[in-house]
Each structure stands twice: as C-alpha cells, then as structure tokens.
N, C-alpha and C. Protein backbone atom coordinates (compact mmCIF):
# COMPACT_ATOMS: atom_id res chain seq x y z
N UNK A 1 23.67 52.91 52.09
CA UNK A 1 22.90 53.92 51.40
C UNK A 1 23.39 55.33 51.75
N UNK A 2 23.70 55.70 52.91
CA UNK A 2 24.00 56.70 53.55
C UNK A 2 25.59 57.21 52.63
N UNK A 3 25.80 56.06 52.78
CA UNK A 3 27.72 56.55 52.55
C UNK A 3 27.42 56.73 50.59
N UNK A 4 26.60 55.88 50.00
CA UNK A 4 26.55 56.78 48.69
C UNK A 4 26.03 57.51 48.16
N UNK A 5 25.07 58.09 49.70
CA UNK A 5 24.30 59.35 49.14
C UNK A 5 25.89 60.57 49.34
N UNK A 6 26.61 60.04 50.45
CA UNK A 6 27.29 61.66 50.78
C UNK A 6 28.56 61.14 49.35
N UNK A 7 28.58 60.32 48.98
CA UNK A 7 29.69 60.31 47.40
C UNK A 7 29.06 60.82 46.50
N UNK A 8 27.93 60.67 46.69
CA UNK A 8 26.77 61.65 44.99
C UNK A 8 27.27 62.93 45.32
N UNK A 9 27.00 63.45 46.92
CA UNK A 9 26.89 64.69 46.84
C UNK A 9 28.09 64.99 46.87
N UNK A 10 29.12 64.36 46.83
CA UNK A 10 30.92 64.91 47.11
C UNK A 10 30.90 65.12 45.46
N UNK A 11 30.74 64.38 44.79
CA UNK A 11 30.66 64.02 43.19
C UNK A 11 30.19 65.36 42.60
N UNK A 12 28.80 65.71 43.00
CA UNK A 12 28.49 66.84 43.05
C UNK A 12 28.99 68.53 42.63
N UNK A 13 29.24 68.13 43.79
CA UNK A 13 30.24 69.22 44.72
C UNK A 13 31.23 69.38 43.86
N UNK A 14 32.07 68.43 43.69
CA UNK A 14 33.83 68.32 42.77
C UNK A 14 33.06 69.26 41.12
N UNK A 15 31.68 68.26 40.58
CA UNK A 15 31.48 68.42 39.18
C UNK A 15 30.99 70.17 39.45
N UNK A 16 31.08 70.34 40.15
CA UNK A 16 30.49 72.14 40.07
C UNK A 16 31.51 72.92 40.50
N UNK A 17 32.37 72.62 41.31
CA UNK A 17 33.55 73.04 41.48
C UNK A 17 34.35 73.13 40.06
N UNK A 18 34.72 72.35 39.58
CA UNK A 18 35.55 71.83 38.13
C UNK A 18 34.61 73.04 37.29
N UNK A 19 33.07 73.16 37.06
CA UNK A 19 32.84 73.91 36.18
C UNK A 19 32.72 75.44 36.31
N UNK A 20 32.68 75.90 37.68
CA UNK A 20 33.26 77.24 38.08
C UNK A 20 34.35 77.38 37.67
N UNK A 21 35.52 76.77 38.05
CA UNK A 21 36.39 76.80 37.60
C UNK A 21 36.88 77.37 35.99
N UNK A 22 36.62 76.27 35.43
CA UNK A 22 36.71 76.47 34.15
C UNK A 22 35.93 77.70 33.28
N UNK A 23 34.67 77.96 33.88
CA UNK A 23 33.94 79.06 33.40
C UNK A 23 35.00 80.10 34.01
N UNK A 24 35.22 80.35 35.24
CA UNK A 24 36.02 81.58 35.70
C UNK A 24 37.21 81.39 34.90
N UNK A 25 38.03 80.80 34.58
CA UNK A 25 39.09 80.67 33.51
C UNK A 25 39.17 81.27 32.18
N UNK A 26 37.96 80.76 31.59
CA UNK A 26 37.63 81.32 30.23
C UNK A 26 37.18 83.21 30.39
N UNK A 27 36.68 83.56 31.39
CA UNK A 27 36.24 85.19 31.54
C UNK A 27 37.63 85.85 32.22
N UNK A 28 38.62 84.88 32.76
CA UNK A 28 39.38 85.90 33.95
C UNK A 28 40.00 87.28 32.71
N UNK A 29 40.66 86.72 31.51
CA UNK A 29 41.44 87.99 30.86
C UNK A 29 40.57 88.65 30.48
N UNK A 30 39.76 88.78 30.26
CA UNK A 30 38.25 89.62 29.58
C UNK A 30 38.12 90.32 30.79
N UNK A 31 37.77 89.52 32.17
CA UNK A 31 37.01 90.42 33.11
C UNK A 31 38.49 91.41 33.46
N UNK A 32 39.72 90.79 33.29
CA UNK A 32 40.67 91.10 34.61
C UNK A 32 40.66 93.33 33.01
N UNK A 33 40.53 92.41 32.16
CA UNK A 33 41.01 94.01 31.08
C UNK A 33 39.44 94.83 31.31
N UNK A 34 38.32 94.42 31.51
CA UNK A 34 37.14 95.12 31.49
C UNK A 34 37.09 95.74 32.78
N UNK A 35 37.70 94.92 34.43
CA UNK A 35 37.66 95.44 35.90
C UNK A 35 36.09 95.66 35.79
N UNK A 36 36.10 96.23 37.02
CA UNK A 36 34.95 96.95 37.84
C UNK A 36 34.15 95.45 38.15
N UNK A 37 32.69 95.82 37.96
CA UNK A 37 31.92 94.57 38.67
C UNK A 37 31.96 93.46 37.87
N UNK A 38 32.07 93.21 36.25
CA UNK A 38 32.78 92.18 35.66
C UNK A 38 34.19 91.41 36.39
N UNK A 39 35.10 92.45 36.60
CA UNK A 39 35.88 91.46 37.43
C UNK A 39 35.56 90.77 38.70
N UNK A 40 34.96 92.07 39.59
CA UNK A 40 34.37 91.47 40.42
C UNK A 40 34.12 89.86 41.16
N UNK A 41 32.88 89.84 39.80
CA UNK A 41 32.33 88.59 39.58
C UNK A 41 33.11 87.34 39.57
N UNK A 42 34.10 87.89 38.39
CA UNK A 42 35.75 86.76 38.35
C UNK A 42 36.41 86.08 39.89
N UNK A 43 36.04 87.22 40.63
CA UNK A 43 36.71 86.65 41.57
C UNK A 43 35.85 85.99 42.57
N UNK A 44 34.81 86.24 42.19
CA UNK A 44 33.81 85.50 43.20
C UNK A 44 33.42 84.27 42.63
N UNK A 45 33.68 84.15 41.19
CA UNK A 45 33.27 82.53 40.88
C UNK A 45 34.94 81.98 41.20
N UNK A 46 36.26 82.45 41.07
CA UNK A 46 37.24 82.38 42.00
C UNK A 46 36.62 81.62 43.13
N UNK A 47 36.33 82.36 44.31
CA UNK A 47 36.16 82.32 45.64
C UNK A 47 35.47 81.39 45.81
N UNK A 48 34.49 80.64 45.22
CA UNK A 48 33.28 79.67 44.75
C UNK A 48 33.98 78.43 44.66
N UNK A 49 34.56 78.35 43.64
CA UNK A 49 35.32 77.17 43.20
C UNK A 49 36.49 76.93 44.39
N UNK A 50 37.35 77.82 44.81
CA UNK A 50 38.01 77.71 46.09
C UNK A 50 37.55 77.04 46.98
N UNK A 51 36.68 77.32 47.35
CA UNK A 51 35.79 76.98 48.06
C UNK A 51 35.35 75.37 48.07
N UNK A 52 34.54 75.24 46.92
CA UNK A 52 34.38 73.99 46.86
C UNK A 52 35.73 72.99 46.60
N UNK A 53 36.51 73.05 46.28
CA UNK A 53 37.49 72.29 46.15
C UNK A 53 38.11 71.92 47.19
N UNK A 54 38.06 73.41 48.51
CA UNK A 54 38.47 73.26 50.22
C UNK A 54 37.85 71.68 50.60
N UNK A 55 36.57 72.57 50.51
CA UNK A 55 35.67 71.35 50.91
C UNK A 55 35.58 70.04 50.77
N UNK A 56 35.99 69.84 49.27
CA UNK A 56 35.99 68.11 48.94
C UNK A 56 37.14 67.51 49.32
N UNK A 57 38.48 68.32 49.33
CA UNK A 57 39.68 67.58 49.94
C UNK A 57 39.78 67.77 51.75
N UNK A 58 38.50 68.59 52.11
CA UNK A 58 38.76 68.18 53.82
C UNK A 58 37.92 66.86 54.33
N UNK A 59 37.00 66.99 53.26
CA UNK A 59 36.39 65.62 53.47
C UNK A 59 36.89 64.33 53.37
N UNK A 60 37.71 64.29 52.03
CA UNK A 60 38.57 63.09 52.05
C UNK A 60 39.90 62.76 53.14
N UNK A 61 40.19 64.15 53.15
CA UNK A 61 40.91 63.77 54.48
C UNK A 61 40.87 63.28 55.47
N UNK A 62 39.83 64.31 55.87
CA UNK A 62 39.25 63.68 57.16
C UNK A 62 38.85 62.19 57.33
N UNK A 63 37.97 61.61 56.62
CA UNK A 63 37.64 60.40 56.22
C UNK A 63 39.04 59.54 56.38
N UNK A 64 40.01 59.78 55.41
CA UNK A 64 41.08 58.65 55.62
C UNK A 64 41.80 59.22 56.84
N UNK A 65 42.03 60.62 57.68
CA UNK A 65 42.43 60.75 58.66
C UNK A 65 41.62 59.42 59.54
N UNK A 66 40.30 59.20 59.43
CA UNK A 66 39.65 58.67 60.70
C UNK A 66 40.20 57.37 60.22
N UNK A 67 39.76 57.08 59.11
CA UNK A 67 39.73 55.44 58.62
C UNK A 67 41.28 54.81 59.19
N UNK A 68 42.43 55.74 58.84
CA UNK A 68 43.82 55.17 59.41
C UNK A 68 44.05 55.09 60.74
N UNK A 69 43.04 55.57 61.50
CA UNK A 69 43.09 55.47 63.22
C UNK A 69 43.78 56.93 63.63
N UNK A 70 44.45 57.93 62.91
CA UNK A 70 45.18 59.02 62.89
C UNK A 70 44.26 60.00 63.71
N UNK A 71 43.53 60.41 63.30
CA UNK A 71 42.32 61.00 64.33
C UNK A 71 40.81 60.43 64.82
N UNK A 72 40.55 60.69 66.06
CA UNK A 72 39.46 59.97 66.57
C UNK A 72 38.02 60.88 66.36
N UNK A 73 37.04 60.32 66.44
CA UNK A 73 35.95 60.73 65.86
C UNK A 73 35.72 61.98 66.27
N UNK A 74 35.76 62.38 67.28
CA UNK A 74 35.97 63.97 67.82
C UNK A 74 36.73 64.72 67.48
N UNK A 75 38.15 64.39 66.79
CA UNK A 75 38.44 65.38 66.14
C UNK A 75 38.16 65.23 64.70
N UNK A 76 37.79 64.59 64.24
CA UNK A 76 37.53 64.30 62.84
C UNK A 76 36.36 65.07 62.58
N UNK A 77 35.12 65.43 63.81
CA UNK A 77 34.35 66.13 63.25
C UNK A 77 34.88 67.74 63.45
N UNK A 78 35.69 67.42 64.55
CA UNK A 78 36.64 69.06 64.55
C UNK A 78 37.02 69.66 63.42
N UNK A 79 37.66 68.54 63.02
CA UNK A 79 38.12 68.98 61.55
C UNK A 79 36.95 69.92 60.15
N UNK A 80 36.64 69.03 60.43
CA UNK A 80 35.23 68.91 59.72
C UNK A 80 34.39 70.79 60.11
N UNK A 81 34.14 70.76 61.29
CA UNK A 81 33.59 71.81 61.84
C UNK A 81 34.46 73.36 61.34
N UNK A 82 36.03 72.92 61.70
CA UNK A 82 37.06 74.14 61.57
C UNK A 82 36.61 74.94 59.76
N UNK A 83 36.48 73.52 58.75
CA UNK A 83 36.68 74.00 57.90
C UNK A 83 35.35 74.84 57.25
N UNK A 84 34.50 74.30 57.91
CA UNK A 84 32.55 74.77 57.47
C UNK A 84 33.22 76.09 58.44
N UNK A 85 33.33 76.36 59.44
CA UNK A 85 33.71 77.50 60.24
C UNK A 85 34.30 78.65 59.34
N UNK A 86 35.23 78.26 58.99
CA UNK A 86 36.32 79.29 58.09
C UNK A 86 35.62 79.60 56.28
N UNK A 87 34.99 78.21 55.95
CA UNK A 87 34.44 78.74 54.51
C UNK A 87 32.79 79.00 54.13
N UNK A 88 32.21 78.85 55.24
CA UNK A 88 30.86 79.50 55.01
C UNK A 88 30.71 80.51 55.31
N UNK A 89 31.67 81.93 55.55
CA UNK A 89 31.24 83.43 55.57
C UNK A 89 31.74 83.39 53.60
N UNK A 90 32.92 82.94 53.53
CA UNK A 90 33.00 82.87 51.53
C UNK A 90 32.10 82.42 50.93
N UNK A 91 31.15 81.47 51.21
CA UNK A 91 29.56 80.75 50.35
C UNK A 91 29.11 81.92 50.31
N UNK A 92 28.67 82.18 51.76
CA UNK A 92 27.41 83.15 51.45
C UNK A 92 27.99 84.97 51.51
N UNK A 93 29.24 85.07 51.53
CA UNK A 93 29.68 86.12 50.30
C UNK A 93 29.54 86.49 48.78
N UNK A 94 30.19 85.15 48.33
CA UNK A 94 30.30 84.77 47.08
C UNK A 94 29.11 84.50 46.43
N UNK A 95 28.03 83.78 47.28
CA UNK A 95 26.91 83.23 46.75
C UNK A 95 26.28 84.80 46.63
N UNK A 96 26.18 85.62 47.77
CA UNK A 96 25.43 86.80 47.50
C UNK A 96 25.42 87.24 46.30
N UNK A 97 26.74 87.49 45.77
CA UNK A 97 27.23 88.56 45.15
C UNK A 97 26.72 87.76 43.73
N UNK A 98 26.69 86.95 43.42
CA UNK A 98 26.50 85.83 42.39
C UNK A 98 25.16 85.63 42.22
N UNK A 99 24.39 85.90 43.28
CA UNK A 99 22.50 85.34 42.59
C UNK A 99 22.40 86.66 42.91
N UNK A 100 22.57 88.04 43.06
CA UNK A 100 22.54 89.63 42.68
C UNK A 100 22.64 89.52 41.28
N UNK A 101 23.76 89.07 41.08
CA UNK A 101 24.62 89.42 39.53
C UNK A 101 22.96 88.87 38.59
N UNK A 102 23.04 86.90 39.23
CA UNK A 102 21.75 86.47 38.59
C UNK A 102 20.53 87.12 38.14
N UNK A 103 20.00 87.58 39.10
CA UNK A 103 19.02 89.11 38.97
C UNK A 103 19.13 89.79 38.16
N UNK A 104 20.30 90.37 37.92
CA UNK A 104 20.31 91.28 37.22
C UNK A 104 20.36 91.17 36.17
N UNK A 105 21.07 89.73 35.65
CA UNK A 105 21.01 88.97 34.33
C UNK A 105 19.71 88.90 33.75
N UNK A 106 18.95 88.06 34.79
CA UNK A 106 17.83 87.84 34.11
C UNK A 106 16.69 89.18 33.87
N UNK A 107 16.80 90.00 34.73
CA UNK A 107 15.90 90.86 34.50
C UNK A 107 16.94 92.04 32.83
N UNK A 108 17.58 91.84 32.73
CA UNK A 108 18.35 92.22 31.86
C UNK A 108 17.80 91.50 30.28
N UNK A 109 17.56 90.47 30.33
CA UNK A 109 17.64 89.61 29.27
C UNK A 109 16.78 88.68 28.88
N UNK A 110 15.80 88.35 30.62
CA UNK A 110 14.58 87.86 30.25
C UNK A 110 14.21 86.79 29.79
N UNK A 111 15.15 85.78 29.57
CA UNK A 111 15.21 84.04 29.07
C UNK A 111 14.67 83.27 29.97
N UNK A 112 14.19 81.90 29.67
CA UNK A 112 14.07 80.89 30.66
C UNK A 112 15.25 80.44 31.43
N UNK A 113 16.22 80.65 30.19
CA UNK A 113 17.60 79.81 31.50
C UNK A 113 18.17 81.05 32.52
N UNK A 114 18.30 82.60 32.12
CA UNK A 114 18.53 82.90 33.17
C UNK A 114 17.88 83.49 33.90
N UNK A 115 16.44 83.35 33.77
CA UNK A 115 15.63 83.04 35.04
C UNK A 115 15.70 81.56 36.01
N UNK A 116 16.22 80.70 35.20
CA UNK A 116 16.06 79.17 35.99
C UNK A 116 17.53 79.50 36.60
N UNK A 117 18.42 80.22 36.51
CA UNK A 117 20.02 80.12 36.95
C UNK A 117 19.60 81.12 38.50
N UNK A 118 18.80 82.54 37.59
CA UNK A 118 18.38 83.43 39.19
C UNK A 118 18.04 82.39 39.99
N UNK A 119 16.87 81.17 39.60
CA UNK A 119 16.03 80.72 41.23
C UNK A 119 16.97 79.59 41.28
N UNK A 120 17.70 79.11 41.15
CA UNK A 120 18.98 78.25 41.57
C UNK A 120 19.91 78.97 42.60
N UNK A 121 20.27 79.94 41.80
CA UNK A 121 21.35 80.70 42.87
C UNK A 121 20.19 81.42 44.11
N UNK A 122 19.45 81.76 43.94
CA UNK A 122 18.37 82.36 45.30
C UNK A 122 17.70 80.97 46.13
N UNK A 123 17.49 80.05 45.77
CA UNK A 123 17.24 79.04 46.37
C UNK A 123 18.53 78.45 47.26
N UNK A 124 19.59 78.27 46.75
CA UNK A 124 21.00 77.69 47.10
C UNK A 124 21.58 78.45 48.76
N UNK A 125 21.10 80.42 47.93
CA UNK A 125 21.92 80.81 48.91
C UNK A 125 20.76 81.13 50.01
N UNK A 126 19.22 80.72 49.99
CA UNK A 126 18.63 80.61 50.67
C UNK A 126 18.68 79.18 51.79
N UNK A 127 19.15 78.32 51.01
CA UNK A 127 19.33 76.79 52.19
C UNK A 127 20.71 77.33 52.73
N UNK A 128 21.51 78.45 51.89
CA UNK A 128 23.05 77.86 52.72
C UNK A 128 22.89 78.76 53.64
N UNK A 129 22.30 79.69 54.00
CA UNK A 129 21.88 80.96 55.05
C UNK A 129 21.33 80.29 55.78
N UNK A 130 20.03 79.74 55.71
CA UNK A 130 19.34 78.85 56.91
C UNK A 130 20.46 77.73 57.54
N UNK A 131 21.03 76.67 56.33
CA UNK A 131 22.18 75.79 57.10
C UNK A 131 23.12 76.29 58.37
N UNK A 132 23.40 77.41 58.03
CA UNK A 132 24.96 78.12 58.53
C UNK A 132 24.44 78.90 59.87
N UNK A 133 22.78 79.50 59.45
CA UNK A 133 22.38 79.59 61.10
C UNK A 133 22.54 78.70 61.73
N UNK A 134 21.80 77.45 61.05
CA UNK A 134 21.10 76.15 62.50
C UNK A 134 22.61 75.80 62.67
N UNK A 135 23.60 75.58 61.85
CA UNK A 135 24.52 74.71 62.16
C UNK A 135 25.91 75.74 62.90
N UNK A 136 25.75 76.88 62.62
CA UNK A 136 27.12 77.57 63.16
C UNK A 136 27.53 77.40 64.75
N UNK A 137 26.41 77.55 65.07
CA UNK A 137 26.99 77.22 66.86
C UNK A 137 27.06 76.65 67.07
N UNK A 138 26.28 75.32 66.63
CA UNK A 138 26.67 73.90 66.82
C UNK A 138 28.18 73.75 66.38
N UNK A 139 28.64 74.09 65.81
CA UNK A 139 30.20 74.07 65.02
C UNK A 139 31.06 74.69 66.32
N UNK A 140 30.50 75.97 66.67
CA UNK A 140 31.86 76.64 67.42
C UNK A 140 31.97 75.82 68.80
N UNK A 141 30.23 75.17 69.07
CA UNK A 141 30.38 74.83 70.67
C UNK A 141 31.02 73.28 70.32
N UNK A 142 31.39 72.55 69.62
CA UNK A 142 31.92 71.06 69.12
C UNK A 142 33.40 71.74 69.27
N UNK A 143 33.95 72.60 68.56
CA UNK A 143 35.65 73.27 68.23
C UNK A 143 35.80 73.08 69.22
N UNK A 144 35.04 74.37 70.26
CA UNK A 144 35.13 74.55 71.18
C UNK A 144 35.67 73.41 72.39
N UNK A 145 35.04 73.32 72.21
CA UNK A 145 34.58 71.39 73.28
C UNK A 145 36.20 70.61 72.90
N UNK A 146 36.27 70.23 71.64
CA UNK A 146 37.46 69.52 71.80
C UNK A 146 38.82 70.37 71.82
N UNK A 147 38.78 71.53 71.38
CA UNK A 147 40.40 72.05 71.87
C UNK A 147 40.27 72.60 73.30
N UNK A 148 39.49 72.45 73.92
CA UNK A 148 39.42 72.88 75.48
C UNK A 148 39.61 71.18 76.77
N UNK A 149 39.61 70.21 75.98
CA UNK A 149 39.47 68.92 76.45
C UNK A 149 40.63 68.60 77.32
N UNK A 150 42.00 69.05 77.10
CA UNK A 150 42.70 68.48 78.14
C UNK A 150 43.88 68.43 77.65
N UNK A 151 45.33 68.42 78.34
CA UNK A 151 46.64 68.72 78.03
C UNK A 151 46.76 67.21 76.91
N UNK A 152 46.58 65.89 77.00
CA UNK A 152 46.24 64.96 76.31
C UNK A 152 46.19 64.89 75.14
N UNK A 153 45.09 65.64 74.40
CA UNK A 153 45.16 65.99 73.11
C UNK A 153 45.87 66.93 71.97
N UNK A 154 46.80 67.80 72.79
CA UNK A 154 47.84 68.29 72.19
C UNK A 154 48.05 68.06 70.68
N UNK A 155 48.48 66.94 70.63
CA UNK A 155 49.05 66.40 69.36
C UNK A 155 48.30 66.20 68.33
N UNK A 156 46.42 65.97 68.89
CA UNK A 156 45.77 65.35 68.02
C UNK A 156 45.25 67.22 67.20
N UNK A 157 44.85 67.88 68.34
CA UNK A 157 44.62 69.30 68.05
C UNK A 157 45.27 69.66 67.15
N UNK A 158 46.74 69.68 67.28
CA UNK A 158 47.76 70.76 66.20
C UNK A 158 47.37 70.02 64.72
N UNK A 159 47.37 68.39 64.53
CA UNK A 159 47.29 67.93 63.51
C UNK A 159 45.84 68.32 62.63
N UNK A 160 45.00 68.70 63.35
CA UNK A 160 43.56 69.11 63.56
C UNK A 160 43.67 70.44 62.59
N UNK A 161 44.20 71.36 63.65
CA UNK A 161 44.57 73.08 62.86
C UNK A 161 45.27 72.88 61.32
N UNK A 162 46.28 72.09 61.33
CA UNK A 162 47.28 71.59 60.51
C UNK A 162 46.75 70.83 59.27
N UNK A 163 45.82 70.36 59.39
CA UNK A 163 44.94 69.59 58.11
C UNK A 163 44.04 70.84 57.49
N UNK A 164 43.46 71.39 58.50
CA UNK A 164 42.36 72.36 57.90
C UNK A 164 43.35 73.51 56.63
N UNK A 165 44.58 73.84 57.78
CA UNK A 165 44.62 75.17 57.11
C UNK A 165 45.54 74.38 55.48
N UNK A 166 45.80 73.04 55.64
CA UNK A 166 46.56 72.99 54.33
C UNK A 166 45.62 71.97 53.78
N UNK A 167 44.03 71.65 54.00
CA UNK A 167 42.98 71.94 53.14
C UNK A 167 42.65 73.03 52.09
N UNK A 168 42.53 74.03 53.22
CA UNK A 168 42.21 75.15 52.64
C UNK A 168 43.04 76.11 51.77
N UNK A 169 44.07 76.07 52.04
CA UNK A 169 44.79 76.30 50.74
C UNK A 169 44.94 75.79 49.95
N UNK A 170 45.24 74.41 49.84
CA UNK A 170 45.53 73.65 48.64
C UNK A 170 43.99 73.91 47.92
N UNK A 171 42.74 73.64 48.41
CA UNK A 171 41.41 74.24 47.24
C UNK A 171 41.82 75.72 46.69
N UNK A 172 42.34 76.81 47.45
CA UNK A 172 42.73 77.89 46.47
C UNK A 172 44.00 77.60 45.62
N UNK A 173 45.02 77.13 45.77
CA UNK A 173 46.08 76.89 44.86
C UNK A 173 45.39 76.18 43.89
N UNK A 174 44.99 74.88 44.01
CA UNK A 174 44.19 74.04 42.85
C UNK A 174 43.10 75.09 42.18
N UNK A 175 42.67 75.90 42.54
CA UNK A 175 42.01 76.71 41.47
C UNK A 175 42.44 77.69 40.90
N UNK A 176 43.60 78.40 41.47
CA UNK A 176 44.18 79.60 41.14
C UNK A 176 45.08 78.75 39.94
N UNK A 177 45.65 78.00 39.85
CA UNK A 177 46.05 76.69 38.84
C UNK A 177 45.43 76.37 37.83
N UNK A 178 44.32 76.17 37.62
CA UNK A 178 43.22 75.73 36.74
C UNK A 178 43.08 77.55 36.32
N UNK A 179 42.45 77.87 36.70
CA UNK A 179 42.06 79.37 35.96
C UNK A 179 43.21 79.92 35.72
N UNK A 180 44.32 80.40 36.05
CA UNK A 180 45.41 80.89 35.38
C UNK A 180 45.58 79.71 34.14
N UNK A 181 45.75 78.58 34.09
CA UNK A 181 46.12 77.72 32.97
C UNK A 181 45.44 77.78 32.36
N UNK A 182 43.85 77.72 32.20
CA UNK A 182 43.11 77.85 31.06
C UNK A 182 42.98 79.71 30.71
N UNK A 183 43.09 80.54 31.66
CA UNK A 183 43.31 81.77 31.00
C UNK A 183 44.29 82.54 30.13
N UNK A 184 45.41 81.24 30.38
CA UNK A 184 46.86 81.80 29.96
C UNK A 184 46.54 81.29 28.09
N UNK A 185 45.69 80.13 27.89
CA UNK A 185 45.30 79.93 26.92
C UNK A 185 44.28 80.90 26.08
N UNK A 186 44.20 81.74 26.71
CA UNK A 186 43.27 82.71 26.06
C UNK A 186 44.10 83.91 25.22
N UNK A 187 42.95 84.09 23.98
CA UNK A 187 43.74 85.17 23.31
C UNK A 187 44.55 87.17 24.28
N UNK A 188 45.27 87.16 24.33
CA UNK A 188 45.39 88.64 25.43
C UNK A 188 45.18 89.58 24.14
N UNK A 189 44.29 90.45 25.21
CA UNK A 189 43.67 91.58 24.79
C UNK A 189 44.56 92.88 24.65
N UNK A 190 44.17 93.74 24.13
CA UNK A 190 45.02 95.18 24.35
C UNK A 190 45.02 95.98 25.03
N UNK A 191 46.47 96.42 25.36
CA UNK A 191 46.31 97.09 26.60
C UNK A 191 45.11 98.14 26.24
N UNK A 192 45.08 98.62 27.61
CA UNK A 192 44.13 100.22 27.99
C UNK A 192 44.77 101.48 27.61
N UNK A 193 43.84 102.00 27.05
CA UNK A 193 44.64 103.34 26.71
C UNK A 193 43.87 104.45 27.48
C-alpha cells in the first residue's frame, strides 16, 4: 500500500511537472517580448517544473541506486536529503512568487477558478513552508551524519554528491528542452521598437 501510495504521488508530481512545463512553453515568447513581471513569472513556472522533474528522477534513482545494492540505506536517504536540501529554497521561491501572482489574478478578475487556483497555490505553499521547517534539520543533521562517518565511505559519498548534482541538472535541461521546443513552435513576435 505504502509503495503505491508514493507511485500516485511520483505520478503526480511528473503529471504537474509535464503541465508547467508545457504551459511555461506556450507563454515563454510572449512573456520573454512583454519582460518585466510577465516574464518573471516565465521563469518561475521554469524554476517549478525544474524542480519537479529534479525531484522525480532523484527518486528513481535513488530507489534503483538502493535496489542494485550500489548504495546503502544511509546514503540513499543522503541522497534523498542532498536533493530536498538544494531544491526547497526554489519551491518556496517559486511557489511564493506564483500564489502572489495567484492573488493578484484573482482579485483582478474575480472567477471561481481563479479563486480555486489562489487557495491551491496558498494552501501548497503553506504545507511546503511548514514541511521544510519540520523537515530541514532533520535533513542537514542525516547529510551531516553520513559524510562525517568515516574514511570508509569515501566512495559511497562522492557517488552520493555525484547523483544529486546530475539529478539536478538533468530536471533543468529536461525542461529547458521541453519549453524551448514547444516555444520555438510558437508564432515570433516583433521586435521592440
């Protein structure tokens, strides 16, 4: 039960990732020729989708890192920890800047949906603020703990650093990919005069 609740929520995760994506794709030439806080925005549903995409391929990693015997459960949650470490100041950046924008939408325009989008994004970045308190130190004192463990783990450590940081890029390349490709499909606008 456990293991297909966390595949719903990986599932999740990917299907909202994929549609940031694609929404930031379709606005990037519009926002990138309009700038100011329209672009802004571009880059924060950018940063969003980055984000989530980090996330779903450190998980799978990690997972078949452990499952192949390659890393042991302590560093697997290392892993795990490094990457919540490095991309939850971008959530609740990105998220800020994004249920503001919401606000302003809805009080702008006054609908049911983007009032139901404001208390989505204010609810979201209200659990991910509480999460990232309770859980942040728990994160640094776990890092902590296993790269301080002993000349021994050397090897398992570097592979450790070494997964995260080419996690975490590959979720920004895979999106910077997707939104340039579906933006390149977009009609271009005229220059600025």
């Amino acid at each position: 039960m456990d293991l297909l609740l966390i595949f719903g929520i990986w599932m999740l995760n990917l299907g909202i990732s994929i549609w940031n994506n694609w929404v930031t794709g379709q606005v990037w030439v519009e926002a990138k020729h309009a700038g100011g806080w329209y672009r802004f925005m571009a880059w924060m549903g950018y940063l969003m989708t980055s984000i989530g995409y980090s996330w779903n391929l450190l998980i799978v990693v990690a997972l078949v890192c452990f499952s192949k015997g390659w890393l042991d459960l302590e560093h697997t949650q290392a892993l795990l920890y490094i990457g919540y470490i490095i991309l939850v100041p971008g959530v609740l950046f990105s998220g800020y800047a994004i249920m503001f924008n919401s606000w302003a939408n809805a009080y702008r325009t006054r609908t049911v949906s983007s009032f139901s989008i404001a208390a989505y994004n204010t609810y979201a970045n209200i659990h991910n603020t509480y999460n990232a308190v309770k859980t942040m130190p728990q994160a640094f004192k776990a890092v902590g703990k296993t790269f301080t463990g002993g000349r021994g783990k050397d090897k398992a450590n570097a592979l450790v650093l070494l997964l995260a940081i080419a996690c975490l890029l590959a979720g920004f390349i895979i999106a910077g990919i997707v939104v340039w490709r579906i933006a390149a499909n977009d009609e271009p606008l005229p220059e600025r005069t």
